[in-house]
Structure formats: structure tokens, C-alpha cells
Protein backbone atom coordinates (compact mmCIF):
# COMPACT_ATOMS: atom_id res chain seq x y z
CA UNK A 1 6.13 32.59 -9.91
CA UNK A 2 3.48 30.63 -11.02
CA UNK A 3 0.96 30.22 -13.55
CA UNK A 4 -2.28 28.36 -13.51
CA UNK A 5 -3.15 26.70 -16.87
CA UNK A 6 -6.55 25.05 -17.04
CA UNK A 7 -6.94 22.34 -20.07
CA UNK A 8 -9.92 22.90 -22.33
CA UNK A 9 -9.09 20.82 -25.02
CA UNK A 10 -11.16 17.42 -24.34
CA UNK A 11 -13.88 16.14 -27.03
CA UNK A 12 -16.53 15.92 -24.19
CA UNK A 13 -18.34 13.21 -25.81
CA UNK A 14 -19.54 11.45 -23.02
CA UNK A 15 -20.92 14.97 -21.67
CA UNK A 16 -22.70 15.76 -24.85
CA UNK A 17 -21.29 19.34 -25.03
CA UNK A 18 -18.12 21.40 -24.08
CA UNK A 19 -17.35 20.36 -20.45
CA UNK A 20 -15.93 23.48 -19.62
CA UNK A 21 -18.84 25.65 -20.44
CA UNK A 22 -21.36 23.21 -18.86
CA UNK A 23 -23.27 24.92 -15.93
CA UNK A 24 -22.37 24.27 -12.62
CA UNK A 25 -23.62 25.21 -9.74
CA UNK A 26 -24.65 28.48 -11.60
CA UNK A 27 -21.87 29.39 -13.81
CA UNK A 28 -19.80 27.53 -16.34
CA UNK A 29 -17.68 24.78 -15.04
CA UNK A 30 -14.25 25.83 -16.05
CA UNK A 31 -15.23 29.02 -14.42
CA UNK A 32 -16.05 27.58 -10.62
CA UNK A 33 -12.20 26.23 -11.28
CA UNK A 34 -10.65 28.97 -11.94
CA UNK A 35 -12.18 30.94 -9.20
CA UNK A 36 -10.90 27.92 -6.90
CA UNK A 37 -7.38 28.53 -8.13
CA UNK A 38 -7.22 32.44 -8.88
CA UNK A 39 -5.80 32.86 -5.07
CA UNK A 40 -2.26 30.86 -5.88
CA UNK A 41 -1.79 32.12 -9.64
CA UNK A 42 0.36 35.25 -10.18
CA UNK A 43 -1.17 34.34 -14.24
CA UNK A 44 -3.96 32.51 -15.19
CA UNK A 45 -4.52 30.79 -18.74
CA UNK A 46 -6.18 28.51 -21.03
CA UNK A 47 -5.50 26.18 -23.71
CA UNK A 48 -8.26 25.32 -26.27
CA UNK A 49 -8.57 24.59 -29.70
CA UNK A 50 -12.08 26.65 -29.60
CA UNK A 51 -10.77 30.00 -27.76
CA UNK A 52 -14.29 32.08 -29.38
CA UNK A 53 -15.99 30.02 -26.83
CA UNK A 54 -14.04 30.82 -23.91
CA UNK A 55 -13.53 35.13 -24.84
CA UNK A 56 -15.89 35.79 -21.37
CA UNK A 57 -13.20 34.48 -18.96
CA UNK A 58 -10.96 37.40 -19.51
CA UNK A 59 -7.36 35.68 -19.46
CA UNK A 60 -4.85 34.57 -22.26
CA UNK A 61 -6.54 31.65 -24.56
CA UNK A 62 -3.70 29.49 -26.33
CA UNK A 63 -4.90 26.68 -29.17
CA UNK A 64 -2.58 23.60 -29.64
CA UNK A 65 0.33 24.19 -31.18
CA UNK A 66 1.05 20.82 -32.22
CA UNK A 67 -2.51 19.73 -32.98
CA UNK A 68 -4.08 16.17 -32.69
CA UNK A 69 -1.18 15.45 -30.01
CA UNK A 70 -4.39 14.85 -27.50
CA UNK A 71 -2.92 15.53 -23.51
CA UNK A 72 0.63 15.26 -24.12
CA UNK A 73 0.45 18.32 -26.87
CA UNK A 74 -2.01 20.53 -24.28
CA UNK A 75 0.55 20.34 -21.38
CA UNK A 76 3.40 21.59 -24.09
CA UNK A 77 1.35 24.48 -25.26
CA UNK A 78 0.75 24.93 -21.41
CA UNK A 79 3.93 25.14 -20.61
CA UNK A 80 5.08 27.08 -23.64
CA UNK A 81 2.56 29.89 -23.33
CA UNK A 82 2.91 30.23 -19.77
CA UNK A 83 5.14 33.03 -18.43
CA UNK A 84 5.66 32.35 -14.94
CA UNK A 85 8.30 29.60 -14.24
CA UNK A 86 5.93 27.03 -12.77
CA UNK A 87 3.04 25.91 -13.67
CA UNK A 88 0.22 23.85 -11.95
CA UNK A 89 -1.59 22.04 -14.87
CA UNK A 90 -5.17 21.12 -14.28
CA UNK A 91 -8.57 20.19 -16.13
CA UNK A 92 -11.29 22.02 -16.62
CA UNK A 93 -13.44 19.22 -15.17
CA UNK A 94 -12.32 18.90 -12.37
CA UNK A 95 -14.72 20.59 -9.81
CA UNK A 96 -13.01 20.38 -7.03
CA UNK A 97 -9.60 21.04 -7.87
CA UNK A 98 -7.43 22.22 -4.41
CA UNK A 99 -5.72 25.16 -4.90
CA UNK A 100 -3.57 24.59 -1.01
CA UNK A 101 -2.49 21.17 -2.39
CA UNK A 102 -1.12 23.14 -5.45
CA UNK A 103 0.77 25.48 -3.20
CA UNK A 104 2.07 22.83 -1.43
CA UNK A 105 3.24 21.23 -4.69
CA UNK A 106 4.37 24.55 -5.72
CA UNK A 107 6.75 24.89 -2.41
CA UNK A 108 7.54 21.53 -2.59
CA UNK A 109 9.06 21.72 -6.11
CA UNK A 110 10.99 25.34 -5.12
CA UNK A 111 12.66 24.21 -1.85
CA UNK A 112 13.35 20.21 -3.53
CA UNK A 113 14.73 21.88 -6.38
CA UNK A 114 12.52 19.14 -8.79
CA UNK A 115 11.02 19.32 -11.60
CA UNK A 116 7.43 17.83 -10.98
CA UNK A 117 5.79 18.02 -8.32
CA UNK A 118 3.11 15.40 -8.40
CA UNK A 119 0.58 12.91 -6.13
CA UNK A 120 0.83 9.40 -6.49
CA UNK A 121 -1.99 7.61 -5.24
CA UNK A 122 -3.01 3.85 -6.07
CA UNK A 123 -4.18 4.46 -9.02
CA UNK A 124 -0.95 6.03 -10.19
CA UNK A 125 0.00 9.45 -11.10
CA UNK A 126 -2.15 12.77 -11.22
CA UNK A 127 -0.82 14.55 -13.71
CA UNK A 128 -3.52 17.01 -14.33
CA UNK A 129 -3.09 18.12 -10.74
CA UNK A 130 0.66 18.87 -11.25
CA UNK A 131 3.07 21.66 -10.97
CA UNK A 132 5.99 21.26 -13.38
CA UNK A 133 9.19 23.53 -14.20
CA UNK A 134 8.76 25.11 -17.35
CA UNK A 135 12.43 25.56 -18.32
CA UNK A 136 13.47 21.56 -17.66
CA UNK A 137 10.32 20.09 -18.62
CA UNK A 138 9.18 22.06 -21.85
CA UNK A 139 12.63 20.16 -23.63
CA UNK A 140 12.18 16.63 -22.64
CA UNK A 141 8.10 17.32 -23.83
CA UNK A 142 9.05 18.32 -27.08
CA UNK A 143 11.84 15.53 -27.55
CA UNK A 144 9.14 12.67 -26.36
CA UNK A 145 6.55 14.31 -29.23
CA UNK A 146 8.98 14.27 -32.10
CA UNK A 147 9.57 10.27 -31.02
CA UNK A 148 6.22 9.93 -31.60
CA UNK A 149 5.57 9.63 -28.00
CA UNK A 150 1.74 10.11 -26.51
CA UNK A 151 1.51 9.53 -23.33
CA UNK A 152 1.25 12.56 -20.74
CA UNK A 153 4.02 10.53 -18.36
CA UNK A 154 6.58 9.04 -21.51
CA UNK A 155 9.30 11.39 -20.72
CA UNK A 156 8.81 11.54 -16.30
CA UNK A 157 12.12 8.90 -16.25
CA UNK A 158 14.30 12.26 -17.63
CA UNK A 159 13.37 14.45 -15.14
CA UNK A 160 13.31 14.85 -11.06
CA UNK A 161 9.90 14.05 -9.26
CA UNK A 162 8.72 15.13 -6.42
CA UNK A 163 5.68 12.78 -5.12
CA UNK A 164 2.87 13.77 -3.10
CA UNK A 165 1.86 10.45 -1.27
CA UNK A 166 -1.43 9.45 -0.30
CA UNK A 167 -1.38 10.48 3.51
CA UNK A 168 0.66 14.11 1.88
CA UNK A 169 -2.47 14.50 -0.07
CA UNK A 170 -5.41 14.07 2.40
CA UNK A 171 -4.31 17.20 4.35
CA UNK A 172 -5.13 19.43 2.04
CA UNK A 173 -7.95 17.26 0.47
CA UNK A 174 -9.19 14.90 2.81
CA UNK A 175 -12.03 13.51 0.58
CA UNK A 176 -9.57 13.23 -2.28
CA UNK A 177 -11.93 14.47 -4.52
CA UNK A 178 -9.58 17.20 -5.89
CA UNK A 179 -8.60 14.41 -8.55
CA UNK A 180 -12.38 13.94 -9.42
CA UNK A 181 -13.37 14.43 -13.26
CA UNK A 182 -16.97 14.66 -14.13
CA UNK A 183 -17.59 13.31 -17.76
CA UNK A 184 -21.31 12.72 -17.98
CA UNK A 185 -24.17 14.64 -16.83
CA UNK A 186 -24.69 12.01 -14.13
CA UNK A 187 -21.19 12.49 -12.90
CA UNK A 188 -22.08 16.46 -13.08
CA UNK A 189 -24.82 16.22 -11.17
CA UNK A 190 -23.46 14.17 -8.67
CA UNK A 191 -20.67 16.80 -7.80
CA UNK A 192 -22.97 19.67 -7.99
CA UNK A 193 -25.00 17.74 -4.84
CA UNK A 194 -21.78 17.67 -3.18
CA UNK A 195 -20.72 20.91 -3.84
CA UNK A 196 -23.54 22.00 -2.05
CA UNK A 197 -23.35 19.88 0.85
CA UNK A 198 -19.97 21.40 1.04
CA UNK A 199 -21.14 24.94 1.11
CA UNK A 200 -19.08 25.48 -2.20
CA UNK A 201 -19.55 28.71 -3.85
């Protein structure tokens, strides 16, 4: 039922190198995600525009296939080489994804009959911690890219959200760091101290 695709495609230039083959806490980065999210995916796969890189992870790789379309062209390749019919979008730098808070999206989605299932905090919407309905969504992403369109959100208004709110969110993730990206090595190493505090693996 549902398929985990982790985004790879990011220029990293704040990091220096790749951010999902930076090490962390041991092992590449995008790694320690998928591991976190393995449990919940019935398929697991990754879109990247440098798939040699990523051969040791063992699951389907998938390039853009509208390239230079920056986030908005990685969640239609997600959702176009995915084979399961929904599928929880994430980054791969994002440390501390939470894989319950996708399940909960997941069931929310199913029994809500929506589209999106998706937090909404302050700050706005988390799209890259998201589970979305491949056979509504994957249209209304292609129409908004032939307008021209570029943000990740420009076509939300066409289809039915589900919203996690703030106080939904902090039971699975009571830190709220599941939303956390880490794009310099400062950032890194500041999650790898709390990943250990945490006991993470």
C-alpha cells in the first residue's frame, strides 16, 4: 500500500558534498533514513539525478524525468515511479524523519478518503513529510509543471487535504524534530549529538 520515496536530488552546496552520502552517526545519511522508515514501506525508492552514487542501497533509483524542475519535478518522478498507491515523500536530510507520524498520515489519508495527508505547523506546510495519493495527485502535478508552475504546494487548492495540526504532530514526535533538515556540517553535527543523546541507532 505504500511506498517510501526518499529525495536525493538537492545541490548540497551549503554541505559541501552530497548530503545523502554524508556520514552520520556511522553510515551515510540517507541510509540512517531509510532504516527509520523501512518498517512502514511495503517499497522503498529513490530519486536522484546521480543514481551511480547511490547503487549500495539496494532499492529502485529513478533520475528526474522532467529535469531542472528542482522539488516540484522530484515529487512527480516520486510519484510516477512509485508502485504502491501512496506514497510518503521525504528528504534525505532529514535525520530524524518519524516513520509512526507517516503511518498515521498514511491511515489518516485511507479512512478520510484525501488526497494529502500533511502537518501544518506555524511555519506552514511540510511537504517533504507527506503522504500523497498517487492516482489524484500525479495529474494535477503534471498540469501545474506544464503552466510553468514551481512551487512544491501550486496545485494543493485542486486536491483534498488532510492536515496534521501541531498538537496531532507532537504525539508521534514530541520534539518536532522529524521536520529538521541538516544543510551544513554544523547543522550535521548538531543532530548527530542529539542522535546520540537519543540512543538513536
Amino acid at each position: 500500500m505504500l511506498t517510501v520515496a526518499i529525495q536525493a536530488g538537492g545541490e548540497s552546496r551549503r554541505m559541501g558534498q552530497d548530503k545523502g552520502l554524508v556520514s552520520f552517526l556511522g553510515k551515510p545519511l540517507i541510509l540512517h533514513v531509510m532504516r527509520r522508515l523501512e518498517p512502514i514501506a511495503d517499497e522503498v525508492i529513490v530519486t536522484t539525478n546521480r543514481p551511480q552514487d547511490y547503487q549500495f542501497l539496494g532499492v529502485p533509483l529513478y533520475p528526474d524525468l522532467v529535469p531542472g524542475r528542482g522539488a516540484l519535478g522530484g515529487l512527480f518522478t516520486a510519484l510516477s515511479a512509485a508502485q504502491q498507491p501512496l506514497v510518503a515523500v521525504v528528504a534525505c536530510d532529514m535525520p530524524f524523519v518519524c516513520a509512526d507520524l507517516l503511518a498515521a498520515q498514511r491511515d489518516a489519508l485511507r479512512d478520510q478518503q484525501a488526497d494529502i495527508a500533511i502537518p501544518r505547523l506555524e511555519g506552514g506546510l511540510e511537504p517533504f513529510h507527506a503522504v500523497y495519493r498517487r492516482e489524484t495527485c500525479l495529474p494535477h502535478i503534471q498540469t501545474a509543471m506544464q503552466a510553468d508552475k514551481w512551487r512544491v504546494d501550486a496545485w494543493f487548492s485542486r486536491v483534498k487535504l488532510c492536515f496534521f495540526s501541531k498538537d496531532q504532530v507532537l504525539t508521534y514526535a514530541p520534539d518536532l524534530l522529524c521536520f529538521s533538515n541538516v544543510n551544513t556540517p554544523d547543522e550535521l553535527a548538531t543532530a548527530e549529538q542529539i542522535a546520540r543523546q537519543r540512543g538513536d541507532e
